[in-house]
N, C-alpha and C. Protein backbone atom coordinates (compact mmCIF):
# COMPACT_ATOMS: atom_id res chain seq x y z
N UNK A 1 90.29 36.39 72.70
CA UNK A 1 89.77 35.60 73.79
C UNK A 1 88.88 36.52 74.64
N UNK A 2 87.39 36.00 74.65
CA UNK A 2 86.84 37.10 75.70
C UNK A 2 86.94 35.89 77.17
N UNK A 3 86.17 36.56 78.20
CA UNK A 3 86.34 36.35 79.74
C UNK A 3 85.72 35.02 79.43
N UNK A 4 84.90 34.36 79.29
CA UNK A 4 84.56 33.04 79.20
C UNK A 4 85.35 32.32 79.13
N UNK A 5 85.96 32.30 77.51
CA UNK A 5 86.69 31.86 77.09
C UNK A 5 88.41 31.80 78.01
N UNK A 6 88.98 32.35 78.77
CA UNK A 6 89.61 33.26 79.90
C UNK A 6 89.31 31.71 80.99
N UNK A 7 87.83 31.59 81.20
CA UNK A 7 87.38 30.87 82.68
C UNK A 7 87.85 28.99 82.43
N UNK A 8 87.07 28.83 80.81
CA UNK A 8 87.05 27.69 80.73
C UNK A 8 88.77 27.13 80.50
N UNK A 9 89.58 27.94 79.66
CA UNK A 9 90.82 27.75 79.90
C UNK A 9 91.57 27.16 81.29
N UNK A 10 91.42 28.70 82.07
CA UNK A 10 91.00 28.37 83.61
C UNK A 10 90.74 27.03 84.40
N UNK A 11 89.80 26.91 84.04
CA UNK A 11 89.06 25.61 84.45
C UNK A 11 89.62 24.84 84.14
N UNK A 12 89.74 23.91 82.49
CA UNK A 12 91.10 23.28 82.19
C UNK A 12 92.48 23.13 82.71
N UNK A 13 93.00 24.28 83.09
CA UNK A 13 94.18 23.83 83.21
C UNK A 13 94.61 23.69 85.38
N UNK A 14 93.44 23.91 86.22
CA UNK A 14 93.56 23.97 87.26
C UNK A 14 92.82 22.66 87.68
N UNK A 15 91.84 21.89 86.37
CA UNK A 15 90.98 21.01 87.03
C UNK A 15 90.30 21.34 88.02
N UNK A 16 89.80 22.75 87.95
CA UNK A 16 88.27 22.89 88.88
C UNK A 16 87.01 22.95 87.69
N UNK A 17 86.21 22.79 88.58
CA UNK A 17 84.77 23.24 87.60
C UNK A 17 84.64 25.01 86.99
N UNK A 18 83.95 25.26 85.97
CA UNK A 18 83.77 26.40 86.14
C UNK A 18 83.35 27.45 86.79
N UNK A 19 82.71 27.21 87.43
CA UNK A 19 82.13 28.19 88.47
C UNK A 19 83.29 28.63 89.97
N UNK A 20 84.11 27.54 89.82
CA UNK A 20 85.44 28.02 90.70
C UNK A 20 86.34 29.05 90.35
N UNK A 21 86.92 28.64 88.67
CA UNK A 21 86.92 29.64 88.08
C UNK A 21 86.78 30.79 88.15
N UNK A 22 85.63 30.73 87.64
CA UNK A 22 84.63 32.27 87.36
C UNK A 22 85.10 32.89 88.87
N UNK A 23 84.89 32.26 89.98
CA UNK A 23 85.24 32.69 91.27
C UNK A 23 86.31 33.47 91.52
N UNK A 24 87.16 32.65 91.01
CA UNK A 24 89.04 33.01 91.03
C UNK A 24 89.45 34.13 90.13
N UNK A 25 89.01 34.12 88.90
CA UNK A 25 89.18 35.30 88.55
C UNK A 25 88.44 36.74 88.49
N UNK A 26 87.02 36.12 89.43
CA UNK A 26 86.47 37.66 89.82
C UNK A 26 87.20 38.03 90.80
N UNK A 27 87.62 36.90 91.99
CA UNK A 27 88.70 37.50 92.84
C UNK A 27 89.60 38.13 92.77
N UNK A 28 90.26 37.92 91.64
CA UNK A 28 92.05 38.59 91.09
C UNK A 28 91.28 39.69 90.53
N UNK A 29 90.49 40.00 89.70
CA UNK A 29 89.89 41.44 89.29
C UNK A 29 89.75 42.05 90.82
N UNK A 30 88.81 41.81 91.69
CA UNK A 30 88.95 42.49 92.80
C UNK A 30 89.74 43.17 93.33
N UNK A 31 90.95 42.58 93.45
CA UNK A 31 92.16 42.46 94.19
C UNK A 31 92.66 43.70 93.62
N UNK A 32 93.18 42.93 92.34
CA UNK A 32 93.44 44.04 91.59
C UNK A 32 92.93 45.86 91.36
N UNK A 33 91.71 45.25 91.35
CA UNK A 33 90.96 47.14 91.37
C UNK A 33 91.28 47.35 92.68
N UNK A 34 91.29 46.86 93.73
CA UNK A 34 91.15 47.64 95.16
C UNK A 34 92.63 47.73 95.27
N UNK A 35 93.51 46.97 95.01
CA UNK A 35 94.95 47.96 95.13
C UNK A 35 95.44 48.50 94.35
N UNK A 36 95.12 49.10 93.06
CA UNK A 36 94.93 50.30 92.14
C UNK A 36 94.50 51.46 93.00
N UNK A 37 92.93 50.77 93.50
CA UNK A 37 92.50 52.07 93.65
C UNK A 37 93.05 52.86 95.01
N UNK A 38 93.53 52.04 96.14
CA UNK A 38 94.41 52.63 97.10
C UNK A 38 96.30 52.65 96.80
N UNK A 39 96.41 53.12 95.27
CA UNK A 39 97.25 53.45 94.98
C UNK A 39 98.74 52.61 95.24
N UNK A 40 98.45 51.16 95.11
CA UNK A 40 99.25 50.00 95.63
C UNK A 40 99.74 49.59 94.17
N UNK A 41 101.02 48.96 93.60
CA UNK A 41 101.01 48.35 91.92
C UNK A 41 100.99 47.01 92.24
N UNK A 42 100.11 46.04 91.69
CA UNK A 42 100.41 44.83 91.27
C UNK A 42 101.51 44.17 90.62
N UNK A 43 102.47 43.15 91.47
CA UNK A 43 103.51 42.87 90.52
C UNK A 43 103.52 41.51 90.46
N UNK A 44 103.35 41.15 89.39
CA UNK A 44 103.49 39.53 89.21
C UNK A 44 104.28 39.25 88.58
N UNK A 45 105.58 38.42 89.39
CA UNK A 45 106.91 38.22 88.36
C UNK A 45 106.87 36.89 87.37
N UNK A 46 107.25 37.88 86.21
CA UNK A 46 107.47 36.74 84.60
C UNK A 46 105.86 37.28 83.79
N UNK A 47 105.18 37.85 84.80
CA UNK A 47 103.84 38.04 83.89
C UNK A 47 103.96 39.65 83.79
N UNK A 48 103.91 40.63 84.80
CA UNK A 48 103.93 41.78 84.35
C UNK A 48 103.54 42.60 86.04
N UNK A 49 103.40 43.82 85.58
CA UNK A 49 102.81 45.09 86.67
C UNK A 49 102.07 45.80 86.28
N UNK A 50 101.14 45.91 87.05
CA UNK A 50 100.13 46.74 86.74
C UNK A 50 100.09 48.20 87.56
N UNK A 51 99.77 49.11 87.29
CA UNK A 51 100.12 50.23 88.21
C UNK A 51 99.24 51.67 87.70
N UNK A 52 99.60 52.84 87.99
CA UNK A 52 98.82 53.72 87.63
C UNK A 52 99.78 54.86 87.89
N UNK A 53 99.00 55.68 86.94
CA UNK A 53 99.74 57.03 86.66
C UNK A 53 98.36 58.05 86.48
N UNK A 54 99.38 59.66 86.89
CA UNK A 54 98.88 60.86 86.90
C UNK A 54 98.37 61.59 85.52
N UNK A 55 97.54 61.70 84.71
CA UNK A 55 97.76 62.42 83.88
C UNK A 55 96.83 63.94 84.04
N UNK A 56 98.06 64.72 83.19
CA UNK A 56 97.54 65.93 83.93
C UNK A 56 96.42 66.58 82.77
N UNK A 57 95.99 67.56 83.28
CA UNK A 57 94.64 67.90 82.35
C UNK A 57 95.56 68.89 81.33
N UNK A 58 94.77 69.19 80.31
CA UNK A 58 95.44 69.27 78.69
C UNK A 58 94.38 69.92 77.97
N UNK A 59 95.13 70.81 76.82
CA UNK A 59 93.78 71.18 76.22
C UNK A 59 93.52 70.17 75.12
N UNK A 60 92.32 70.58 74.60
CA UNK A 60 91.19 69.77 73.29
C UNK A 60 90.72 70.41 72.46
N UNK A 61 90.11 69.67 71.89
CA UNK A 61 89.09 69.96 71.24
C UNK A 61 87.78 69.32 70.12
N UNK A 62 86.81 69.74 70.43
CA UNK A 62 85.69 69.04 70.56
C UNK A 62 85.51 68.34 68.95
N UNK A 63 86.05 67.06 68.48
CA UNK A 63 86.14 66.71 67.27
C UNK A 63 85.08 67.10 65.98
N UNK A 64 84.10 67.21 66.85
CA UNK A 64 82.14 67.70 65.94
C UNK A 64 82.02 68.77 65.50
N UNK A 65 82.86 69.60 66.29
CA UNK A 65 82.71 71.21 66.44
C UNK A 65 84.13 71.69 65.90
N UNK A 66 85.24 71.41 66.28
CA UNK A 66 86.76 72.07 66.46
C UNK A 66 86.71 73.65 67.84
N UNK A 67 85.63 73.39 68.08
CA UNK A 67 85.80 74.01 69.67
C UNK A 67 86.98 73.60 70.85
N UNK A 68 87.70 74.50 71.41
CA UNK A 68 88.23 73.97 71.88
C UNK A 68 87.69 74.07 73.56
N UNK A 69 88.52 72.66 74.15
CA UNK A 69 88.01 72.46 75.64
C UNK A 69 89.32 71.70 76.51
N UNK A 70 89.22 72.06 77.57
CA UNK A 70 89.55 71.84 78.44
C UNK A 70 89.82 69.87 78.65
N UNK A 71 89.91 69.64 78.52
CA UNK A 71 90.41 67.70 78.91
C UNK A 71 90.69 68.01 80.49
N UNK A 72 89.66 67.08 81.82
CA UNK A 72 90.59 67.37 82.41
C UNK A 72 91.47 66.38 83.62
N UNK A 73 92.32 66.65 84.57
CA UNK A 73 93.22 65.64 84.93
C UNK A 73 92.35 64.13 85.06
N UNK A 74 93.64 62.71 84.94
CA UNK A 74 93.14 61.66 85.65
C UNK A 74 93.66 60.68 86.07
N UNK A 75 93.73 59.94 86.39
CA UNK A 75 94.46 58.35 86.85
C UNK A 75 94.54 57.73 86.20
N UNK A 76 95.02 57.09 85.56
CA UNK A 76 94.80 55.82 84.34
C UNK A 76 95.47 54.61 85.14
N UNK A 77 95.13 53.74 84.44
CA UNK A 77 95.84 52.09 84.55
C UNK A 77 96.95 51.95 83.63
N UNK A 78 97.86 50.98 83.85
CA UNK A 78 98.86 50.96 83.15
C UNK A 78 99.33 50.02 83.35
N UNK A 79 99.92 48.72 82.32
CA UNK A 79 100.40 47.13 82.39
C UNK A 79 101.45 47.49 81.81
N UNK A 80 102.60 46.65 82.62
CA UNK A 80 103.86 46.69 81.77
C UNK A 80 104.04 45.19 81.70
N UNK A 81 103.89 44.85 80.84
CA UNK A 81 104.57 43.23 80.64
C UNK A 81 106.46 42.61 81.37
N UNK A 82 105.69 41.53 81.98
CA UNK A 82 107.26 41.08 82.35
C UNK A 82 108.15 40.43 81.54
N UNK A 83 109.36 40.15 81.61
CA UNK A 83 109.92 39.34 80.57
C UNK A 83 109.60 38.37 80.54
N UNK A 84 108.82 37.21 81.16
CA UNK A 84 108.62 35.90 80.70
C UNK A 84 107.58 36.11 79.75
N UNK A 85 106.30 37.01 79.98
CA UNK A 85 104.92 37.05 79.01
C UNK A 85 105.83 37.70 77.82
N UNK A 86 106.84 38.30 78.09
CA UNK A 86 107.34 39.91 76.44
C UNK A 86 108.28 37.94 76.12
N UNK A 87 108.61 37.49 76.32
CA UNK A 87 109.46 36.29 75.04
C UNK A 87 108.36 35.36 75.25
N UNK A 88 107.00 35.00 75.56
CA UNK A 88 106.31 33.84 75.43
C UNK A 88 105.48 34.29 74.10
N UNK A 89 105.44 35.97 74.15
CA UNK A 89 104.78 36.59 72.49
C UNK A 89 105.60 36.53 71.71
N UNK A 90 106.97 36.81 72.45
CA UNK A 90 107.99 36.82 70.11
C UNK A 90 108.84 35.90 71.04
């Protein structure tokens, strides 16, 4: 399913037009990135959490070459599924 596909669903099942949609879920992306990025987790119960973690810098190496390098620290994103979405898949 890409994001379109995502809106018109959307749209269907709220009975708005699309462009409300499209609205609503640029909003929840918003939301979402801006309390990531001030280090807040999203929790939506039965669907999941979204949250973020430290990772620390590590060595490498450069796959083209076998040079090695430095990787270094970062933040990542991270979804944990809730139990209603983990039994609506199996």
């Amino acid at each position: 399913m890409i994001k379109q596909d995502l809106i018109n669903k959307m749209a269907d099942g709220a009975g708005i037009n699309k462009k409300q949609a499209h609205a609503a879920l640029q909003a929840f992306e918003h939301g979402v990135t801006e309390a990531l990025a001030n280090g807040d987790n999203v929790q939506m119960v039965g669907f999941g959490t979204f949250s973020t973690a430290k990772r620390k810098a590590r060595p490498g190496r450069n796959p083209k070459t076998g040079e090695p390098l430095q990787i270094p620290a970062k933040t990542v994103v991270r979804f944990k599924a809730g139990k209603g979405l983990d039994e609506a898949v199996n």
